[in-house]
Protein backbone atom coordinates (compact mmCIF):
# COMPACT_ATOMS: atom_id res chain seq x y z
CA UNK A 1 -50.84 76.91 1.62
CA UNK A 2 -50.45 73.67 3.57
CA UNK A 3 -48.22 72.84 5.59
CA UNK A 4 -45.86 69.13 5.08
CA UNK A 5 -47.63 66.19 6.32
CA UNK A 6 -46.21 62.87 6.97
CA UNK A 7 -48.14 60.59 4.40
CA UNK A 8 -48.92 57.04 5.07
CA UNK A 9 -47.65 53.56 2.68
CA UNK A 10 -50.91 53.49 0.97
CA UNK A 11 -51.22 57.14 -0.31
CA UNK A 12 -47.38 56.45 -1.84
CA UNK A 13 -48.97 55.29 -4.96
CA UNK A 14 -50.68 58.88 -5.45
CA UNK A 15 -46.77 60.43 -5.87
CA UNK A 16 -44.66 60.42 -8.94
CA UNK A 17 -42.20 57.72 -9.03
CA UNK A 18 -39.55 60.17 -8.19
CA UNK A 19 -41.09 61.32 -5.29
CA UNK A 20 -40.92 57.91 -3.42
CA UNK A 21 -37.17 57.14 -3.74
CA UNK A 22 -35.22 56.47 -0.60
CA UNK A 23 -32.41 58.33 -2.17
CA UNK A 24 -33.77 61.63 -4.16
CA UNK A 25 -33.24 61.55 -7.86
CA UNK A 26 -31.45 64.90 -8.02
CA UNK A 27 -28.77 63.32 -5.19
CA UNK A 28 -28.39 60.09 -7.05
CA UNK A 29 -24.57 61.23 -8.36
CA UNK A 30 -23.66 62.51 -5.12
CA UNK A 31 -24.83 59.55 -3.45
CA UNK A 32 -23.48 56.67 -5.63
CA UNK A 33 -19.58 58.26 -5.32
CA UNK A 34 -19.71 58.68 -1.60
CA UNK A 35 -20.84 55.01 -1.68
CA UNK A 36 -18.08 53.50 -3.61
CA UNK A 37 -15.65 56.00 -1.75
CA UNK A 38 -16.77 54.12 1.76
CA UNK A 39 -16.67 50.88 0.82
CA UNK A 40 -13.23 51.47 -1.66
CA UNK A 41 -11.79 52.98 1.74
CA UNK A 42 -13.45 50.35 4.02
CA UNK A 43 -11.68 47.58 2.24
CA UNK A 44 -8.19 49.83 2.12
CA UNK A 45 -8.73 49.94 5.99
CA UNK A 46 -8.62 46.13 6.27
CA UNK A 47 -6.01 45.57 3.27
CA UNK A 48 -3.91 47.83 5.34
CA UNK A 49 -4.61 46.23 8.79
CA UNK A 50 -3.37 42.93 7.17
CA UNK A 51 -0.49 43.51 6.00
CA UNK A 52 0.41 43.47 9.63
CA UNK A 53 -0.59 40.25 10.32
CA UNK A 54 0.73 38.65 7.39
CA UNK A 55 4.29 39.95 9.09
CA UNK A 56 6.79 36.71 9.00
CA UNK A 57 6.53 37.24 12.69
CA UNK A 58 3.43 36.16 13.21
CA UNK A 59 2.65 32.43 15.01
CA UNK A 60 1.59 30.42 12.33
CA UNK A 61 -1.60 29.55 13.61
CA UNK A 62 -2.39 32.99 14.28
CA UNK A 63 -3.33 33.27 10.65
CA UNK A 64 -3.92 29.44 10.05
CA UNK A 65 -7.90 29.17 7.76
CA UNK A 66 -10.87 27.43 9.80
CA UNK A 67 -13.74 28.46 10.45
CA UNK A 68 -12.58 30.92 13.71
CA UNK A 69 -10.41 32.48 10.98
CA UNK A 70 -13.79 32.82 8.82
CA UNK A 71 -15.87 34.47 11.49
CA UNK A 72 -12.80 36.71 12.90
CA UNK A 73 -12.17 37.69 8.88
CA UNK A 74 -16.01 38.15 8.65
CA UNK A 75 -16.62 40.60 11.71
CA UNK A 76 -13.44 42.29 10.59
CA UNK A 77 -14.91 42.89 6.95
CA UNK A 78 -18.40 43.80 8.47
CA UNK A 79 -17.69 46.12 10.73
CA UNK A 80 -15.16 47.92 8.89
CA UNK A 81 -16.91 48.18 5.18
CA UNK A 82 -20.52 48.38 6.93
CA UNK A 83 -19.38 51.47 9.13
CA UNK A 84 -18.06 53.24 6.01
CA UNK A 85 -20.94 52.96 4.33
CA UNK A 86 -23.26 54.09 6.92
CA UNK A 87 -21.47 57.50 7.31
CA UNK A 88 -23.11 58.28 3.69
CA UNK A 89 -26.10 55.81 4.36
CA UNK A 90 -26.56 57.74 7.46
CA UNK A 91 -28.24 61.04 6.12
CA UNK A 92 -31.52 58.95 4.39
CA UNK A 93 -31.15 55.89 7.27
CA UNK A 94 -30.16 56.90 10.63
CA UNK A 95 -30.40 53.90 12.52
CA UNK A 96 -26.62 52.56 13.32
CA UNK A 97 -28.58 48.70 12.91
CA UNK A 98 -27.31 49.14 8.88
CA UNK A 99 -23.58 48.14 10.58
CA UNK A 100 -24.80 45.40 12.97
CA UNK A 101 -26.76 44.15 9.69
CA UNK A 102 -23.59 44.12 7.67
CA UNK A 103 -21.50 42.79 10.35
CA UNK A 104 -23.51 39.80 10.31
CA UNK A 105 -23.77 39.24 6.95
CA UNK A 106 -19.97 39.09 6.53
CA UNK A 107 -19.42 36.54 9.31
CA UNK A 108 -22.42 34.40 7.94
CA UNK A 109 -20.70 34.68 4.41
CA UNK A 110 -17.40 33.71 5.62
CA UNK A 111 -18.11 31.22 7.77
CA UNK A 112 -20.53 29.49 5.04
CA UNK A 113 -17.73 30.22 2.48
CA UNK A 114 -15.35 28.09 4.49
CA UNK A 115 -17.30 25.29 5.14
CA UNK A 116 -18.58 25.09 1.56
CA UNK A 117 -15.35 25.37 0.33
CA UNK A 118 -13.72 22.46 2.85
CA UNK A 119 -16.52 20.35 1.83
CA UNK A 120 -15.95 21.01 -1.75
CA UNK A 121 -12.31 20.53 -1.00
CA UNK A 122 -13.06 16.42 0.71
CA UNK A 123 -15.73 15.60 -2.56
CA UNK A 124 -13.12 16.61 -5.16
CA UNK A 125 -10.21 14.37 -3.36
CA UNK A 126 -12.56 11.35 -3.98
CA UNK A 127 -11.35 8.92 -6.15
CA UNK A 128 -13.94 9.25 -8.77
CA UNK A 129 -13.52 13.03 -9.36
CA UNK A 130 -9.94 12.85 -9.50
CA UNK A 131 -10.11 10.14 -12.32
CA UNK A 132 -12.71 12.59 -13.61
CA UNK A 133 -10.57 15.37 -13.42
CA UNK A 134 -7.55 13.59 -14.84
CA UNK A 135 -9.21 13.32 -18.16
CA UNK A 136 -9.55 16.94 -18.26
CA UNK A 137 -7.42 19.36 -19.90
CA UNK A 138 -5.26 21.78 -17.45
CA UNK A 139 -7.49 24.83 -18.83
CA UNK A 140 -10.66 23.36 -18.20
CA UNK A 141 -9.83 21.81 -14.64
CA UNK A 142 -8.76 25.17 -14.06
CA UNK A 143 -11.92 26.88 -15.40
CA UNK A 144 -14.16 24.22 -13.46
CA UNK A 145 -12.59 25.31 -9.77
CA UNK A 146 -12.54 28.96 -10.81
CA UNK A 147 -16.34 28.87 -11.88
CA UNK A 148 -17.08 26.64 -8.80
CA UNK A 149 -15.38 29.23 -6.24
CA UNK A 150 -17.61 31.78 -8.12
CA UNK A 151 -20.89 30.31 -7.94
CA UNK A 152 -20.15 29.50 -4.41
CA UNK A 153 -19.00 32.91 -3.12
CA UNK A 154 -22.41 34.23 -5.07
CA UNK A 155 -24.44 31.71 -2.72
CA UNK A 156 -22.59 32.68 0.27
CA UNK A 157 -23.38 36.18 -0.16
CA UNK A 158 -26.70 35.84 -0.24
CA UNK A 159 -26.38 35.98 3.66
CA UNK A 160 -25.15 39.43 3.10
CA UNK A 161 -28.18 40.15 1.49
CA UNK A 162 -30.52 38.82 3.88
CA UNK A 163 -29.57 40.19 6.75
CA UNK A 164 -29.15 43.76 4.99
CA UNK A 165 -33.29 43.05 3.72
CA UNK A 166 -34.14 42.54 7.22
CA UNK A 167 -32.74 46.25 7.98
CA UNK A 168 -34.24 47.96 5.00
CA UNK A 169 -37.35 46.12 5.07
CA UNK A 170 -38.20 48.92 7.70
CA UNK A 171 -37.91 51.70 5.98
CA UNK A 172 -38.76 50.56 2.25
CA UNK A 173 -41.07 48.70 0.36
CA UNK A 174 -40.95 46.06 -2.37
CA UNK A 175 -37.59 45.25 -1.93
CA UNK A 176 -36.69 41.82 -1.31
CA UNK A 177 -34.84 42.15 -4.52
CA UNK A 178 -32.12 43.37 -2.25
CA UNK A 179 -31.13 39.68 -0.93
CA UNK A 180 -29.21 39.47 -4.44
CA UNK A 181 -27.84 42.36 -4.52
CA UNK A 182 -24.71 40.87 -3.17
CA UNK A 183 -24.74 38.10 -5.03
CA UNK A 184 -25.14 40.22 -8.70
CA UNK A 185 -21.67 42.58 -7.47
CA UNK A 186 -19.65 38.67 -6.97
CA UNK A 187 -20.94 37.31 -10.33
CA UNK A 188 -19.96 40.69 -12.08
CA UNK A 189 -16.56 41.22 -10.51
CA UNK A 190 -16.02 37.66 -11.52
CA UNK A 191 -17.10 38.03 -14.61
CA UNK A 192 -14.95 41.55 -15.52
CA UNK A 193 -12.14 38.82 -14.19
CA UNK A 194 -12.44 36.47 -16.55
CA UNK A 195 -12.46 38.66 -19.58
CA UNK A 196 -9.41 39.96 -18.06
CA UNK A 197 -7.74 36.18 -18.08
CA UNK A 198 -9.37 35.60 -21.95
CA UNK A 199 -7.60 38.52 -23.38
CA UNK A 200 -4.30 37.55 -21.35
CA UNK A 201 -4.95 34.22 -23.88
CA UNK A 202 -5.45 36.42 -26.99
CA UNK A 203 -2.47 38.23 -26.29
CA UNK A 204 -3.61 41.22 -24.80
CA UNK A 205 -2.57 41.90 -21.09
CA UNK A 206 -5.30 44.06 -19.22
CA UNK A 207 -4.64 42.81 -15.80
CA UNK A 208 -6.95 44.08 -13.28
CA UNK A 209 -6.41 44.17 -9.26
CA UNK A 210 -9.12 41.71 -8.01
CA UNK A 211 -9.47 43.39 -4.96
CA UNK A 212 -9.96 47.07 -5.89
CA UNK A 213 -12.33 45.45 -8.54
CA UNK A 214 -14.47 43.92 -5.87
CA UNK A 215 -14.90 46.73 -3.36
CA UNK A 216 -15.47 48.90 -6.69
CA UNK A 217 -18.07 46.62 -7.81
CA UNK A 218 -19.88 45.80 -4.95
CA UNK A 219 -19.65 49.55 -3.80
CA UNK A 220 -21.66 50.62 -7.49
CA UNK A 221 -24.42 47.83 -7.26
CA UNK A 222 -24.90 47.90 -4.02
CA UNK A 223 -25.49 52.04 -4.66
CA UNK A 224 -27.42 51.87 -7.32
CA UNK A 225 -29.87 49.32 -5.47
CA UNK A 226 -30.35 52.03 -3.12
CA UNK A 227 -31.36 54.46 -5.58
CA UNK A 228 -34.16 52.54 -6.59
CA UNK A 229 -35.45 51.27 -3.48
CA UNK A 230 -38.78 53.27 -2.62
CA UNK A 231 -39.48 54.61 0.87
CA UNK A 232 -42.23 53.26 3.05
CA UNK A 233 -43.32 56.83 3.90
CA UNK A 234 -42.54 60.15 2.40
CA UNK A 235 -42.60 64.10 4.04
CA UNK A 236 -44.52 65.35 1.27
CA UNK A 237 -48.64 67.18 1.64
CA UNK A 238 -50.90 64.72 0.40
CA UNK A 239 -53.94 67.17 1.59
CA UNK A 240 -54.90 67.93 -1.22
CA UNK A 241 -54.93 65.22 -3.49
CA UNK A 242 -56.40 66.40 -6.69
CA UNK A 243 -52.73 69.05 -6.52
CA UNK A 244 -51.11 68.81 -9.32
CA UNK A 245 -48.22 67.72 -7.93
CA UNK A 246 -50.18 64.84 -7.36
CA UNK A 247 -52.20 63.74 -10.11
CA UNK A 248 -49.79 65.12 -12.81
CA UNK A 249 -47.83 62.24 -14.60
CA UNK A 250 -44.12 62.69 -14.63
CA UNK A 251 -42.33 64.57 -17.82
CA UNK A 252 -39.68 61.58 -18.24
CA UNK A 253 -37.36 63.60 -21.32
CA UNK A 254 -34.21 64.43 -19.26
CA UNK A 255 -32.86 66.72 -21.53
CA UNK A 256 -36.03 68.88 -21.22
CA UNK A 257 -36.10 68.72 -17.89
CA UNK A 258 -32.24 70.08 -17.71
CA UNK A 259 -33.92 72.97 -19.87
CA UNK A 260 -36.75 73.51 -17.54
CA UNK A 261 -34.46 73.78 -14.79
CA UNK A 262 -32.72 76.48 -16.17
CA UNK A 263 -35.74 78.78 -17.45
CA UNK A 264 -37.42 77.86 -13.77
CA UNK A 265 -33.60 79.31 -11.88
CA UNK A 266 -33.47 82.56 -14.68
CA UNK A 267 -36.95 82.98 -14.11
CA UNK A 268 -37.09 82.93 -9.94
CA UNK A 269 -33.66 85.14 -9.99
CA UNK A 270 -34.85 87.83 -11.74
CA UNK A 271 -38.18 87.87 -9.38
CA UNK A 272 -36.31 87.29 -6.21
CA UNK A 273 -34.46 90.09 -5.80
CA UNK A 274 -33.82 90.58 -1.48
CA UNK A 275 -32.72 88.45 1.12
CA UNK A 276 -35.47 86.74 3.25
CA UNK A 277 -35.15 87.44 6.76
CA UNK A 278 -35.21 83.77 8.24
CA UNK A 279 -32.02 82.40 8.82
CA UNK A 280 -33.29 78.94 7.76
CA UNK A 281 -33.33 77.55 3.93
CA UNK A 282 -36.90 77.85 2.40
CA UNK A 283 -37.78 74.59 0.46
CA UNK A 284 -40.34 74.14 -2.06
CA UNK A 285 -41.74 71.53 -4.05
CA UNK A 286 -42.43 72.84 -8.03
CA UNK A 287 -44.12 71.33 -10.52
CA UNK A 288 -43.28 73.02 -14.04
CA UNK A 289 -45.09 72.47 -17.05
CA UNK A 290 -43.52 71.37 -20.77
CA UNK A 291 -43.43 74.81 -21.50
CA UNK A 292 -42.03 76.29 -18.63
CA UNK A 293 -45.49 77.57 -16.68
CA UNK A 294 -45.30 77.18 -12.67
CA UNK A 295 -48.43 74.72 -12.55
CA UNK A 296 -48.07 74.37 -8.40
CA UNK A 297 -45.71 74.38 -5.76
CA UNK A 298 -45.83 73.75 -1.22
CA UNK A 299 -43.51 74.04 0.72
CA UNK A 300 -41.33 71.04 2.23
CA UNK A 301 -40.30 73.04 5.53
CA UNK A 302 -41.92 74.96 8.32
CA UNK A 303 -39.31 78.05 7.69
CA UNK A 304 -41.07 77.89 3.82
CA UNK A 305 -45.03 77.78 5.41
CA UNK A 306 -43.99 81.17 6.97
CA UNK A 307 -42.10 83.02 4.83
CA UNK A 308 -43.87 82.37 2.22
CA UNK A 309 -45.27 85.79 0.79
CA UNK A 310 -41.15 86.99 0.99
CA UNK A 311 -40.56 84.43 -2.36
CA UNK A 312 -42.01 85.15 -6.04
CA UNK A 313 -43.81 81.50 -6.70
CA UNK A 314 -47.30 82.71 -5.69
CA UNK A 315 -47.34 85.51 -7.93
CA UNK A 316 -45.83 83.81 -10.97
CA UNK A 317 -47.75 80.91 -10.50
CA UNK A 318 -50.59 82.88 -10.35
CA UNK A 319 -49.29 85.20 -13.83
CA UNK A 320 -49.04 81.42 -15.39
CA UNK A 321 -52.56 80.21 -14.86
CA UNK A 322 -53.22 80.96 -18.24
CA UNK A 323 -50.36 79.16 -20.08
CA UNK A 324 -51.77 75.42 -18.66
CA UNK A 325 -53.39 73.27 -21.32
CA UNK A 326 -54.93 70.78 -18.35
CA UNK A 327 -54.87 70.28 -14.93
CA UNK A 328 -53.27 67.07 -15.66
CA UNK A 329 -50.80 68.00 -18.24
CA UNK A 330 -47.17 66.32 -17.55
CA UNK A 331 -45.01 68.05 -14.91
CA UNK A 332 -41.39 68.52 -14.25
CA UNK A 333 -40.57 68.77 -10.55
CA UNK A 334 -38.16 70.49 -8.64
CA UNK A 335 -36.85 71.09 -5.36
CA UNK A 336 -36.60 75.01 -5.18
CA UNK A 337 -34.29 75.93 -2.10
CA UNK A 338 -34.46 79.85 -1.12
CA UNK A 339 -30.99 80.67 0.76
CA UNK A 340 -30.85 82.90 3.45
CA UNK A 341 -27.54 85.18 1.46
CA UNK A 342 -29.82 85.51 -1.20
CA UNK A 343 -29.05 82.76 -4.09
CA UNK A 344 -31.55 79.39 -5.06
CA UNK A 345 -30.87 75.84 -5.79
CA UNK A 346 -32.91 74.01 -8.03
CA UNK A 347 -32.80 70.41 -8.12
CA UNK A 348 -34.99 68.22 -10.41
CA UNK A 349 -36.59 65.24 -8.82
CA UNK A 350 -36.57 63.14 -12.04
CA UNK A 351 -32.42 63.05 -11.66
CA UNK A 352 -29.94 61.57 -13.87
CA UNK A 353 -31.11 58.16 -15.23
CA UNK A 354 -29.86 54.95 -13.35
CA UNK A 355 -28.33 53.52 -16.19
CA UNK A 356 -25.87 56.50 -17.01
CA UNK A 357 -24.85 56.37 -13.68
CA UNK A 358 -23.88 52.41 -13.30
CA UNK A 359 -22.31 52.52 -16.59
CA UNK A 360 -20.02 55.40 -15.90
CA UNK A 361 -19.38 54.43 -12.02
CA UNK A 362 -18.56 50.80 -13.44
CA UNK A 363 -16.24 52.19 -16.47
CA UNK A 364 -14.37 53.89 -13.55
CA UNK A 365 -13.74 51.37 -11.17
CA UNK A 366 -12.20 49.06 -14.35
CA UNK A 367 -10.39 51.91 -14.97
CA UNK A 368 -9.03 52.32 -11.01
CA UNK A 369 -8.46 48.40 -11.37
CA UNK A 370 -6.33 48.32 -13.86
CA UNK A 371 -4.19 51.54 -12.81
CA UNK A 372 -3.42 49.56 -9.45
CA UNK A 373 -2.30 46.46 -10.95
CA UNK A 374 0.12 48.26 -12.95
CA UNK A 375 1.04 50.31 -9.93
CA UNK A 376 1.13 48.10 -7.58
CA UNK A 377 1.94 43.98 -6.94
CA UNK A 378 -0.49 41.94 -7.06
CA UNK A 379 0.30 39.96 -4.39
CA UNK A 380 0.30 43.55 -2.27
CA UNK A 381 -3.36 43.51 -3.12
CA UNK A 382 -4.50 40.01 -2.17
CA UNK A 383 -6.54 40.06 1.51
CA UNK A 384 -6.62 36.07 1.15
C-alpha cells in the first residue's frame, strides 16, 4: 500500500470535489459554529472595551470622529475580530498573516468609510440636494440616507476582502470570489434590518440588535466561504491514479451516504475486535460503493502505512471484490480513524450540504438578535 504523497495544483482536478476543500466536508458544522463563536466574541470584546470609553469622563475629543478615530476604530476591530477567528482558522491555515490581513482590512474600511461618508455629508448640504430633498417625503429621505450608508459600507468593505484574498490566495485556488465576501454579510445584515423596520410599519415589532446581527452575519458568510474554497494542494496518494478513489465519481445522495456510514462503522466493529499497539490514530481514506462493498482504501498517516495488517480493510476489501459492478461505479468516501483504546470514527467526506448549514446558522443568529434586543437596550448595543 502506498504511502501519502503531497500532490501538486494540477493533479487536484483528478480528486473528488470533496477531497479538495480547505475545510473537510465532514468538519463543515464544527467549523462554521466555532467561526461565528470567534467573531460573535471578537465583537463582544470590543463592545465591552467601549463602554469604557464612552464613560462621561472621557475628554471629548478623545472620542471625537475623523479619520484618526477611523483608523484607531479600524485596528481595534481588526485585530480583535481577526485574532478570534484565527484561533479556529488556525488548524487548516497556520500562518498568523490571516490577523495582519484582517487588521488591515478594517483600518482601510474605516478610514474609507469616513471619508466617503464626510464627503457624502458636504454634497448633500449643497443647495440643490437640499431643495431636492425638501420635496421628499420624511420616509423616503429617510430610506435614501439609510440605503446610501448601506451601499457605501458594502464598497468600503471590499477592502476587507482584498486584503483577506491576498492571504488566501496562497493556500487556495479560484477564489477571488472572496473580495465580496464582505461586502454580501453588509448587504444581508442590512437587508434582515430593513424587514425588521417594514414590519415595525405593519404593526408587528421584531426588533433586532444591529450589532449582534452583524457579527452573526458576517461570522456565517464569511464561514461558509471558507467551506467552499478549494486548497491549492492536498495530502492525499495520487500514485496510483487509475485508484478508485480517484477515478470514481462522487455518490452525491446524502441520505445514502448517512446509511453507508453506518453499515461501513457496524461492519469494521464487528471485524476489529483488539487494540492496535501504536499509540498513534490510524487514518484511512475509504471509498464505499452504493451498496455498501469496500471498493479501496490508503492510508492518510505514516502510523496507518505500518500498522496496517493489525486493521480488517484489506481482508474485507478483498471478501468484496466480487460485489463491484465497475471499477468506476460511484463511491462514498470516508475518513476511517482506528483509535488506539480500541473504538473508530467514521467521517464522510461528502459532509452536510452548504445550504443546510447557512440556512440554519442564519435562522440562529436572527434568532440571538432578536433575544438581545429584548434583553438588552439598544443603545447598550451600539459600538458607533
Amino acid at each position: 500500500m502506498r504511502s501519502p504523497l503531497n500532490s501538486s495544483s494540477d493533479s487536484l482536478a483528478l480528486l473528488p470535489a470533496s477531497q479538495q476543500f480547505l475545510i473537510p466536508p465532514f468538519e463543515r458544522v464544527r467549523f462554521t459554529v466555532l467561526f461565528i463563536l470567534a467573531t460573535g466574541f471578537g465583537w463582544f470584546l470590543i463592545w465591552f472595551g467601549l463602554r469604557s470609553v464612552q464613560d462621561p469622563l472621557m475628554p471629548a475629543r478623545a472620542i471625537e470622529r475623523g479619520v484618526l478615530s477611523a483608523v484607531i476604530t479600524g485596528f481595534v476591530f481588526g485585530v480583535v475580530v481577526s485574532a478570534m477567528q484565527w484561533l479556529v482558522l488556525r488548524r487548516y491555515l497556520a500562518h498568523w498573516r490571516w490577523i495582519l490581513a484582517g487588521t488591515v482590512g478594517y483600518v482601510l474600511l474605516t478610514v474609507t468609510l469616513e471619508v466617503g461618508w464626510g464627503w457624502i455629508g458636504v454634497v448633500t448640504n449643497s443647495q440643490a440636494v437640499v431643495h431636492w430633498f425638501q420635496q421628499l417625503s420624511p420616509a423616503a429621505v429617510v430610506f435614501a440616507a439609510g440605503g446610501l450608508r448601506v451601499c457605501l459600507t458594502a464598497l468600503c468593505a471590499a477592502w476587507l476582502g482584498m486584503t483577506q484574498w491576498l492571504f488566501l490566495r496562497q493556500y487556495t485556488r479560484s477564489n477571488f470570489w472572496w473580495v465580496g465576501v464582505p461586502s454580501i454579510a453588509v448587504l444581508l445584515s442590512s437587508s434582515f434590518t430593513f424587514l425588521s423596520v417594514l414590519l415595525l410599519t405593519a404593526g408587528v415589532r421584531l426588533p433586532l440588535a444591529t450589532n449582534v446581527l452583524a457579527a452573526g452575519i458576517l461570522g456565517t458568510t464569511q464561514a461558509i466561504a471558507f467551506c467552499a474554497l478549494k486548497k491549492k494542494t492536498v495530502d492525499v496518494p495520487l500514485g496510483d491514479c487509475t485508484s478508485p478513489l480517484v477515478v470514481a465519481p462522487e455518490i452525491l445522495d446524502y441520505g445514502l451516504v448517512k446509511t453507508l456510514a453506518r453499515q461501513l462503522q457496524r461492519r469494521l466493529n464487528m471485524a476489529w475486535t483488539s487494540e492496535h499497539l501504536n499509540d498513534d490514530a490510524l487514518t484511512y481514506l475509504v471509498g464505499v460503493t452504493q451498496n455498501g462493498a469496500i471498493a479501496a482504501y490508503t492510508p492518510l498517516n505514516s502510523p496507518a502505512v505500518e500498522q496496517l495488517e493489525e486493521i480488517p480493510l484489506p481482508k474485507l476489501t478483498n471478501a468484496d471484490q466480487a460485489k463491484r459492478t465497475s471499477s468506476t461505479e460511484p463511491l462514498a468516501r470516508f475518513e476511517v480513524i482506528f483509535l488506539p483504546s480500541g473504538s473508530l470514527q467514521v467521517n464522510a467526506w461528502l459532509g452536510i450540504p452548504l445550504t443546510w448549514i447557512a440556512v440554519s446558522m442564519m435562522t440562529a443568529v436572527l434568532i440571538l438578535s432578536a433575544i438581545a434586543a429584548y434583553s438588552m437596550p439598544q443603545s447598550s448595543l451600539n459600538l458607533q
